[in-house]
PDB file of N, CA and C in Angstrom:
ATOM      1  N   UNK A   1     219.689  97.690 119.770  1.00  0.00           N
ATOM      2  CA  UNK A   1     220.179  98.146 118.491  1.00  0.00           C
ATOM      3  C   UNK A   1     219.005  98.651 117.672  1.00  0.00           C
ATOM      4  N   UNK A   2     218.986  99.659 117.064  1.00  0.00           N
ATOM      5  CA  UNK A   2     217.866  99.782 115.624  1.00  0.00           C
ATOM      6  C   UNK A   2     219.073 101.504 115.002  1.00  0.00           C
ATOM      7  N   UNK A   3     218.128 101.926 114.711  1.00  0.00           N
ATOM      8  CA  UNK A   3     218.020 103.225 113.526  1.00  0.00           C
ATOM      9  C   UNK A   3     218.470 104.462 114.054  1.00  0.00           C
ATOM     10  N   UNK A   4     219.047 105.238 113.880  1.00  0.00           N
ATOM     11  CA  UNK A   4     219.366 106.782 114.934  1.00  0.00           C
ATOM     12  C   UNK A   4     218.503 107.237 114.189  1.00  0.00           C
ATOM     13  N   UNK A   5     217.838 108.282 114.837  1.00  0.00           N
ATOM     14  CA  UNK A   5     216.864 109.177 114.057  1.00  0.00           C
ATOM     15  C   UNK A   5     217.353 110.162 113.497  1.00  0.00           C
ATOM     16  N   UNK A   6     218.675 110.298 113.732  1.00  0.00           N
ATOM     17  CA  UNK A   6     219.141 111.337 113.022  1.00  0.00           C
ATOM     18  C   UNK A   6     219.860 110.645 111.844  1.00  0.00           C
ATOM     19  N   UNK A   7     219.860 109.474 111.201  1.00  0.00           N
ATOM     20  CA  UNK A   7     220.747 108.857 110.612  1.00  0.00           C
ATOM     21  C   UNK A   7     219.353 108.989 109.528  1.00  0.00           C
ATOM     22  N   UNK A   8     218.014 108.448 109.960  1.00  0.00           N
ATOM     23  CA  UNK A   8     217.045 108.458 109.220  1.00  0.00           C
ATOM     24  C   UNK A   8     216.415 110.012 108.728  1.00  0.00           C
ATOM     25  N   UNK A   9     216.628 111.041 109.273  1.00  0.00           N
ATOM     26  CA  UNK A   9     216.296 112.219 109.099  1.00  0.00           C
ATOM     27  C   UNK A   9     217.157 112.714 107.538  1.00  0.00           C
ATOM     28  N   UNK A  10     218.497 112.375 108.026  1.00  0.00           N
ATOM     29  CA  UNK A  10     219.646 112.365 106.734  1.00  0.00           C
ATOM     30  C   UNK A  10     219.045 111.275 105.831  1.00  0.00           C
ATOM     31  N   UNK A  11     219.176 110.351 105.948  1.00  0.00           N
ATOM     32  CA  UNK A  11     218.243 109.602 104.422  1.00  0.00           C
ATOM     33  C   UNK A  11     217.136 109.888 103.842  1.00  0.00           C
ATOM     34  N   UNK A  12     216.594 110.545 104.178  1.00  0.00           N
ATOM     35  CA  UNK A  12     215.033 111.060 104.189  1.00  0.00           C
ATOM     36  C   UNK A  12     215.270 112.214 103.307  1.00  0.00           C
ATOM     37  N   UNK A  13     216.542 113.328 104.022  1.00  0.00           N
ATOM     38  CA  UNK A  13     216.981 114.230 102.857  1.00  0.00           C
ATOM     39  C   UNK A  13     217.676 113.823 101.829  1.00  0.00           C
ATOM     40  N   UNK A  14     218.430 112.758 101.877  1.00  0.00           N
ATOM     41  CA  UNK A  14     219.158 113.045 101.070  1.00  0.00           C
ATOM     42  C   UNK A  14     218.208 111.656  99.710  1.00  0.00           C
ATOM     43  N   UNK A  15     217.308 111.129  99.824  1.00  0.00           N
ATOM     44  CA  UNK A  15     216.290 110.847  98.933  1.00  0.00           C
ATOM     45  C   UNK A  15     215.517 111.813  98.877  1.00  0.00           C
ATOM     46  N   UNK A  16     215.260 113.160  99.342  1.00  0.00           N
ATOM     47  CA  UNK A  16     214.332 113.975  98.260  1.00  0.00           C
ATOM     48  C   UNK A  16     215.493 114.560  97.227  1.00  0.00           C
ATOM     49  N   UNK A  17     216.507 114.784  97.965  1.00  0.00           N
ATOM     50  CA  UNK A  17     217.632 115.673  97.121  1.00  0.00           C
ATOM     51  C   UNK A  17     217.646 114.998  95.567  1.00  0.00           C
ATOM     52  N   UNK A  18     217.780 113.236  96.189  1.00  0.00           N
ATOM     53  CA  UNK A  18     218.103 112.347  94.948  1.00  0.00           C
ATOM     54  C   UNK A  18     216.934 112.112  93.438  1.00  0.00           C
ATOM     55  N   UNK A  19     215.550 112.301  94.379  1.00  0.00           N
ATOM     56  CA  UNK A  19     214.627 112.565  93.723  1.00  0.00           C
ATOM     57  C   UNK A  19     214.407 113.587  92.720  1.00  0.00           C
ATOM     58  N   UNK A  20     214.864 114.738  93.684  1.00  0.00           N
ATOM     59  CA  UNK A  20     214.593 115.839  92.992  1.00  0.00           C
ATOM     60  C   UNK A  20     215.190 116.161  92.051  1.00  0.00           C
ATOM     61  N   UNK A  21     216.876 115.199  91.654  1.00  0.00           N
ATOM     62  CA  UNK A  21     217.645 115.355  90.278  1.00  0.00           C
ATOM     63  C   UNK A  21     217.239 114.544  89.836  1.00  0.00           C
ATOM     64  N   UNK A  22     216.371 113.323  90.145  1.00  0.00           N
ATOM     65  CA  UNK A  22     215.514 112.980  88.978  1.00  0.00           C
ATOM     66  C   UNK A  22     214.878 113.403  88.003  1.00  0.00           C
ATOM     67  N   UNK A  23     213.664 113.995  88.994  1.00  0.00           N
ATOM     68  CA  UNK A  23     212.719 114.487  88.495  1.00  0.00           C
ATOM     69  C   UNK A  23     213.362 115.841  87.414  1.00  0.00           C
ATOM     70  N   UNK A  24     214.234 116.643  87.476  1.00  0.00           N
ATOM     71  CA  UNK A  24     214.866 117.133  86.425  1.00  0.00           C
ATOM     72  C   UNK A  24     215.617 116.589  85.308  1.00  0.00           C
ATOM     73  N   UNK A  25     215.990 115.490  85.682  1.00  0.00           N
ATOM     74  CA  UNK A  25     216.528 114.642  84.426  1.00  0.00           C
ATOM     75  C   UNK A  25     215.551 113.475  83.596  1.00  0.00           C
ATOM     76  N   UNK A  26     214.750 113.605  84.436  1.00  0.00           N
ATOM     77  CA  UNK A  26     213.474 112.676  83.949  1.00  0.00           C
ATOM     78  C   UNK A  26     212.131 113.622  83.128  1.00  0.00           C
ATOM     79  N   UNK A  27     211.742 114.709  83.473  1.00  0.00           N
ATOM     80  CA  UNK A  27     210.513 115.360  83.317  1.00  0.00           C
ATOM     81  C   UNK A  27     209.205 114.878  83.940  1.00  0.00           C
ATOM     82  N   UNK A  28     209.589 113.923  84.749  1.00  0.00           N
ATOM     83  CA  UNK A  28     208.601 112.984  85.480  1.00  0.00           C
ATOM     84  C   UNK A  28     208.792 112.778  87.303  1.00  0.00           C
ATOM     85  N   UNK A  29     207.700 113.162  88.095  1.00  0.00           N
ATOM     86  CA  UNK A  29     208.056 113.049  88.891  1.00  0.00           C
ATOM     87  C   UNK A  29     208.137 111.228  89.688  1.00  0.00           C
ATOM     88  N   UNK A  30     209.632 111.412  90.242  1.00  0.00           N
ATOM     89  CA  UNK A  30     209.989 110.000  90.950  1.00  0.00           C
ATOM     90  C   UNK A  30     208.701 109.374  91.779  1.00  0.00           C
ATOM     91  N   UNK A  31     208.981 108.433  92.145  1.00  0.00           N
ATOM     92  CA  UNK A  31     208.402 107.340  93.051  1.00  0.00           C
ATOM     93  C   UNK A  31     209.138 107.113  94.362  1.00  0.00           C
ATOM     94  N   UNK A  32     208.736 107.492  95.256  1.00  0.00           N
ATOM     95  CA  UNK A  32     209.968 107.495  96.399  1.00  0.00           C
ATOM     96  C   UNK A  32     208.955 106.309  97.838  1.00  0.00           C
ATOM     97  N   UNK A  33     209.441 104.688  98.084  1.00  0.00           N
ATOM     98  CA  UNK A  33     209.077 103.971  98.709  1.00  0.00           C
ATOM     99  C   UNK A  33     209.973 103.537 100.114  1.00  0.00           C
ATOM    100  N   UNK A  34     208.951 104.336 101.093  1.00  0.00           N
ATOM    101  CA  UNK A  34     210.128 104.051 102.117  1.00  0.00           C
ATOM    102  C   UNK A  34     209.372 102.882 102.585  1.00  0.00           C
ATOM    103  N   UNK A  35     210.955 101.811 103.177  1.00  0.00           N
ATOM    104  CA  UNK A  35     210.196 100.632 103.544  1.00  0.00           C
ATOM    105  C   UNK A  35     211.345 100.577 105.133  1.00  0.00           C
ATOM    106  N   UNK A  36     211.204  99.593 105.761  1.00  0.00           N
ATOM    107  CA  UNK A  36     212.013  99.637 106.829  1.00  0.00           C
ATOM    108  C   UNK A  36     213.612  99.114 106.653  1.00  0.00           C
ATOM    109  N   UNK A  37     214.469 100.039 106.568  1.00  0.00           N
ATOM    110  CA  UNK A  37     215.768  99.846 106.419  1.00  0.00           C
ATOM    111  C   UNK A  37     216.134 100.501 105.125  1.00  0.00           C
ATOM    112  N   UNK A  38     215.460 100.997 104.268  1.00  0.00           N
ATOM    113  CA  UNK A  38     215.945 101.481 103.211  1.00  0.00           C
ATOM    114  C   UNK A  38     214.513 102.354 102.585  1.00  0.00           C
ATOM    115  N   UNK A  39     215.327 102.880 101.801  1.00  0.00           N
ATOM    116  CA  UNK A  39     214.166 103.905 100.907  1.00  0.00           C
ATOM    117  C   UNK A  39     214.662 103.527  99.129  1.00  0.00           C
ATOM    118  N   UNK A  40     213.764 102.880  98.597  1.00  0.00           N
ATOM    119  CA  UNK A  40     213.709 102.906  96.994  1.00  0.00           C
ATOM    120  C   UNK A  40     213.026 104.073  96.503  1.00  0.00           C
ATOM    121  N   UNK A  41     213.764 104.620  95.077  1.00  0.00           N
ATOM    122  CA  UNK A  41     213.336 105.891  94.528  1.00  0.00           C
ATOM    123  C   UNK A  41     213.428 104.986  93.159  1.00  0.00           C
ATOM    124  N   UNK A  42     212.315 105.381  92.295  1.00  0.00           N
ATOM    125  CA  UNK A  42     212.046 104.625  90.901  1.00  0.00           C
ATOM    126  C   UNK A  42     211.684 106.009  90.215  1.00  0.00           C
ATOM    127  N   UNK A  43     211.779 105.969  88.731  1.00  0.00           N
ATOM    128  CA  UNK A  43     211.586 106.690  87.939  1.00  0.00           C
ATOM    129  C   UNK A  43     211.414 106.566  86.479  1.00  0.00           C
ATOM    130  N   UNK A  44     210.288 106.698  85.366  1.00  0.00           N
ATOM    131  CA  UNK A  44     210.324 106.187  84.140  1.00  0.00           C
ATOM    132  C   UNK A  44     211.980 106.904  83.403  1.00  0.00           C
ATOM    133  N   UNK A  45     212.360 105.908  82.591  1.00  0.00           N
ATOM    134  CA  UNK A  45     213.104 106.752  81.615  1.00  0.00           C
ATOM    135  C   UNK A  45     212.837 107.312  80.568  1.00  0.00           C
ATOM    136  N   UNK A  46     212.624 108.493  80.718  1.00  0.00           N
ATOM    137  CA  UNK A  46     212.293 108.996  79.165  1.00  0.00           C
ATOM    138  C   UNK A  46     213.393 109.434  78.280  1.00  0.00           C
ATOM    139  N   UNK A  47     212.737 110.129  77.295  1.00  0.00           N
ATOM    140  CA  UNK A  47     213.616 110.623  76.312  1.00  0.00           C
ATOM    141  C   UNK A  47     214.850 111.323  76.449  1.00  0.00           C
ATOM    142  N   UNK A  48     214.173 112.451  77.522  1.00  0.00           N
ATOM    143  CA  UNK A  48     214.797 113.406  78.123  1.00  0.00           C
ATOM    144  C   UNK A  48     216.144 112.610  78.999  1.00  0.00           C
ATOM    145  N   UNK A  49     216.025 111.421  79.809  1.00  0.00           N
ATOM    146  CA  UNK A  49     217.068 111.670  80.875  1.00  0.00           C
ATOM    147  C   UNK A  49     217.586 110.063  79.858  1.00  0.00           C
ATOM    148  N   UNK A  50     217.466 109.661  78.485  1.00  0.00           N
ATOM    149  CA  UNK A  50     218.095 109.001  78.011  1.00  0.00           C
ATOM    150  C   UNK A  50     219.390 109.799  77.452  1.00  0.00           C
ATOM    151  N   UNK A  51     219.238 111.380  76.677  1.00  0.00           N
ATOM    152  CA  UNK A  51     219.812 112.015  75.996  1.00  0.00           C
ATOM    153  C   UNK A  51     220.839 112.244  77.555  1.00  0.00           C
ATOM    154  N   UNK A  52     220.701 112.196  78.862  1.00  0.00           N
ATOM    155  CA  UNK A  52     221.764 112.364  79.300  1.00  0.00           C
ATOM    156  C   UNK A  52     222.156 111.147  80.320  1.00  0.00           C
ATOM    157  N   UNK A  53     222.318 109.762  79.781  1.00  0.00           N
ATOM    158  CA  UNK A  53     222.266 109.057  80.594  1.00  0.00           C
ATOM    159  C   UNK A  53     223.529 109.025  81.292  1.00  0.00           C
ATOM    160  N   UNK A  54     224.964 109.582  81.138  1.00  0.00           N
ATOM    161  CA  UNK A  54     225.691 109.688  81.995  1.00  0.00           C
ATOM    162  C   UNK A  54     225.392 110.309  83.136  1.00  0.00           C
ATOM    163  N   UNK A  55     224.687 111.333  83.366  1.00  0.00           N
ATOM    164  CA  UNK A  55     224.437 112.253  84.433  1.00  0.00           C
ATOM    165  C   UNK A  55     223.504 111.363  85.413  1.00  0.00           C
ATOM    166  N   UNK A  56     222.263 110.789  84.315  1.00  0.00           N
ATOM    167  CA  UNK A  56     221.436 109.835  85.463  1.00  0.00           C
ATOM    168  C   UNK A  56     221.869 108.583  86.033  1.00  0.00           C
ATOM    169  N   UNK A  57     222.986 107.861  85.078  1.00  0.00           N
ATOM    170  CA  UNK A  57     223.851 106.987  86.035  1.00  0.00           C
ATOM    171  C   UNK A  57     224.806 107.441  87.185  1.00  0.00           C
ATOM    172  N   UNK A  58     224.781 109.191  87.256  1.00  0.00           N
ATOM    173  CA  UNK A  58     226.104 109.262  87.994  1.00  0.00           C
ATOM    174  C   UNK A  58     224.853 109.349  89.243  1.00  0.00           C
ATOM    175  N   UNK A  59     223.718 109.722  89.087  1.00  0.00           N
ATOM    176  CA  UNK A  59     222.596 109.970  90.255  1.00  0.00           C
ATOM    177  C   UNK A  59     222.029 108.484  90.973  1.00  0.00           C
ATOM    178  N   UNK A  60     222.002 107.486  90.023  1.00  0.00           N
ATOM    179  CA  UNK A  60     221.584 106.282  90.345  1.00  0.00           C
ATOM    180  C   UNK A  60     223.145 105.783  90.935  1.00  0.00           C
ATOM    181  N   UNK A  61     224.288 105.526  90.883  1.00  0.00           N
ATOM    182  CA  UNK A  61     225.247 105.110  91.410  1.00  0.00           C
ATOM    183  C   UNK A  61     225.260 106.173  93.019  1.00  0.00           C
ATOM    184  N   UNK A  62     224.277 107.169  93.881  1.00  0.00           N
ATOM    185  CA  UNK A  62     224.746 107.490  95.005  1.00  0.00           C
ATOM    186  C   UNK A  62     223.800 106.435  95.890  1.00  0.00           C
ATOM    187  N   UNK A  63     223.407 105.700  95.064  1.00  0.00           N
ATOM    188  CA  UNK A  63     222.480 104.262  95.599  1.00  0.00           C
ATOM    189  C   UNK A  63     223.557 103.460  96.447  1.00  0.00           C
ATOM    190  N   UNK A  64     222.808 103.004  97.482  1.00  0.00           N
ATOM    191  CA  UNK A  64     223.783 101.668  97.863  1.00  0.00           C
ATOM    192  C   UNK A  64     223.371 100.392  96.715  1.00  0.00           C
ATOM    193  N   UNK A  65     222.423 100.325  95.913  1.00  0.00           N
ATOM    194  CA  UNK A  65     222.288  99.730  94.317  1.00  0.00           C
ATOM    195  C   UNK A  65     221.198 100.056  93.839  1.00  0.00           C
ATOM    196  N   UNK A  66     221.293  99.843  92.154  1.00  0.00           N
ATOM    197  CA  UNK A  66     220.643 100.323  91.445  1.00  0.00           C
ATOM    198  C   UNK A  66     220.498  99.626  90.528  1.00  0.00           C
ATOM    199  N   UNK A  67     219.736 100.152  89.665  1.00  0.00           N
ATOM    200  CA  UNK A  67     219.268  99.381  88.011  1.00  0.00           C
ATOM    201  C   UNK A  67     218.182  99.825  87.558  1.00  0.00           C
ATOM    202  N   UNK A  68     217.876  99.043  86.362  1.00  0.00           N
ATOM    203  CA  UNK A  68     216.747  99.057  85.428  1.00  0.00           C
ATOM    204  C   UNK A  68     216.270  98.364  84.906  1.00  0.00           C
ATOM    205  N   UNK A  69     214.919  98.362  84.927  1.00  0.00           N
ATOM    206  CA  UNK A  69     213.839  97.522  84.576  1.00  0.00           C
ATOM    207  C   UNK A  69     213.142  97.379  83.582  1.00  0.00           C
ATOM    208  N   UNK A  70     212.847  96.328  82.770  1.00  0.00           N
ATOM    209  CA  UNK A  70     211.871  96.428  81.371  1.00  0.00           C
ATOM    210  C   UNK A  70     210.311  96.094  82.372  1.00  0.00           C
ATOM    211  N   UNK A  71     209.669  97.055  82.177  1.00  0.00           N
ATOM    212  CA  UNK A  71     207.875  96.967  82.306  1.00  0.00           C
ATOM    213  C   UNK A  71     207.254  97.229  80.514  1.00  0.00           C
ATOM    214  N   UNK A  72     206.091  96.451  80.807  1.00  0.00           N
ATOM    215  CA  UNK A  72     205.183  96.410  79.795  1.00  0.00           C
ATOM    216  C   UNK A  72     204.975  97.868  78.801  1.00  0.00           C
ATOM    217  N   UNK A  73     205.134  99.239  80.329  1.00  0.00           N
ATOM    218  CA  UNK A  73     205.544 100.196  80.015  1.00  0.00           C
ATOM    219  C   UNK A  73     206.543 101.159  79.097  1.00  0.00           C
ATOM    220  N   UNK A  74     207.272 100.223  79.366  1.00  0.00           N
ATOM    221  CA  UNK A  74     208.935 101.173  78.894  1.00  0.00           C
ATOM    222  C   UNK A  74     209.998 100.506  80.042  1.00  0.00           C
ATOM    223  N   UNK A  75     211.010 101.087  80.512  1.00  0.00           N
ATOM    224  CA  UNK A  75     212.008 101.158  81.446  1.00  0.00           C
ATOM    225  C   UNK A  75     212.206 102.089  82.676  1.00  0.00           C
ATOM    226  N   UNK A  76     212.097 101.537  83.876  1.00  0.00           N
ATOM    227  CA  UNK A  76     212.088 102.179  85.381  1.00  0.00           C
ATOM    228  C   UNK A  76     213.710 101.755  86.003  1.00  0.00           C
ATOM    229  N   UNK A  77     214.069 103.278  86.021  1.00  0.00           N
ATOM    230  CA  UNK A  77     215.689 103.003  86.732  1.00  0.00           C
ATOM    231  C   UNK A  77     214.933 103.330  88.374  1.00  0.00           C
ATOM    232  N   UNK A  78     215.961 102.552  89.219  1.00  0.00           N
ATOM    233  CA  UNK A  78     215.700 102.259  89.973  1.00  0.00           C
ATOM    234  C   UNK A  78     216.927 102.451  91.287  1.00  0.00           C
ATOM    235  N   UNK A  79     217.016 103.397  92.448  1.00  0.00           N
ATOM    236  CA  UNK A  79     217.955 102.899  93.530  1.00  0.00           C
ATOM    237  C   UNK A  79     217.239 102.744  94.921  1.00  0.00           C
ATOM    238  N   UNK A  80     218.167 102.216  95.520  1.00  0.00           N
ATOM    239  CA  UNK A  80     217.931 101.558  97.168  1.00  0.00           C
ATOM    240  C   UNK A  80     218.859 102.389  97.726  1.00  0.00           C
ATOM    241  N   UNK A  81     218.631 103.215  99.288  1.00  0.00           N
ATOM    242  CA  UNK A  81     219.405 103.570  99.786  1.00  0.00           C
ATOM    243  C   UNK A  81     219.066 102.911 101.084  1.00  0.00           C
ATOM    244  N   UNK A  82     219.698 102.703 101.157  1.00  0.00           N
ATOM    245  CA  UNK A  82     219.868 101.526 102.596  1.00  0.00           C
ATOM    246  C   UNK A  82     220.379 102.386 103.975  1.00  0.00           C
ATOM    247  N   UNK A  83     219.709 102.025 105.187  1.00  0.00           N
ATOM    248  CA  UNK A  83     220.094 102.396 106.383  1.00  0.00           C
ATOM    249  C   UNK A  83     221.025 101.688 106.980  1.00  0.00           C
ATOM    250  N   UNK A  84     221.680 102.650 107.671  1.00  0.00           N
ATOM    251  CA  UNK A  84     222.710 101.198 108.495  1.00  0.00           C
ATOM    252  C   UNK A  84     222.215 101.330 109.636  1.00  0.00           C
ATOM    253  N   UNK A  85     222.216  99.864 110.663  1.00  0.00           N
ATOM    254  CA  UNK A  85     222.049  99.683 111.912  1.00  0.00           C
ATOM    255  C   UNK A  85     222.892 100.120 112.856  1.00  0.00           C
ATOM    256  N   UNK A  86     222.976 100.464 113.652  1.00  0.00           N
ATOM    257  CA  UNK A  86     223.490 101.177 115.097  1.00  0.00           C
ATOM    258  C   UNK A  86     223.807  99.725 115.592  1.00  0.00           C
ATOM    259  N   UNK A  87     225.703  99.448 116.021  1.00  0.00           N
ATOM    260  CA  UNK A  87     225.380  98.551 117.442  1.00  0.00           C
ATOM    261  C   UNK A  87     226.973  98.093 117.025  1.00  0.00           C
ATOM    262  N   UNK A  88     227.061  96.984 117.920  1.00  0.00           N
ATOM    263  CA  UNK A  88     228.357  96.606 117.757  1.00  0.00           C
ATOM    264  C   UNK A  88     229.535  96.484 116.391  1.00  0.00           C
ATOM    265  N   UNK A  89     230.360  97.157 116.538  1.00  0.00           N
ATOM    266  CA  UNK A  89     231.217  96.282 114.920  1.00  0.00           C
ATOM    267  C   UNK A  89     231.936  95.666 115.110  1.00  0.00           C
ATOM    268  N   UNK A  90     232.756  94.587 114.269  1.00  0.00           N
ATOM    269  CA  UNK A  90     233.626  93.508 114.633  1.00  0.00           C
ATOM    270  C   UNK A  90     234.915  94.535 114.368  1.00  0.00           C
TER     271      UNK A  90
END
């Protein structure tokens, strides 16, 4: 059992895609952390993607989850897109 590479090729796009409406709703470019089984994309909130926070919740909800964070900074919204494993289902 593990990862199809084509399953990971598609997550891979479809976190720059997710990034990349960040980074337009943010004015800041994302943080994109791939780790094994999932890829986290973080991003400050600014001014800019507060004035449209419906649009950046509708971008953070294509997360398998999401949220936001108080740093010393300000606030980092945050999603996980998670891989699924290849192999038996019940």
């Amino acid at each position: 059992m593990g990862y199809d590479r084509h399953q990971g090729a598609a997550i891979r796009t479809a976190a720059a895609t997710v990034a990349q409406q960040l980074a337009e709703l943010t004015g800041t470019e994302p943080r994109v952390i791939a780790d094994l089984g999932s890829v986290r994309i973080e991003t400050d909130v600014t001014d800019a993607a507060l004035c449209r926070w419906t649009h950046l919740l509708a971008v953070l909800e294509l997360g398998s989850e999401y949220g936001v964070s108080n740093t010393p900074d300000g606030q980092i919204a945050w999603l996980r897109i998670e891989l699924r494993r290849q192999g038996l289902r019940p």
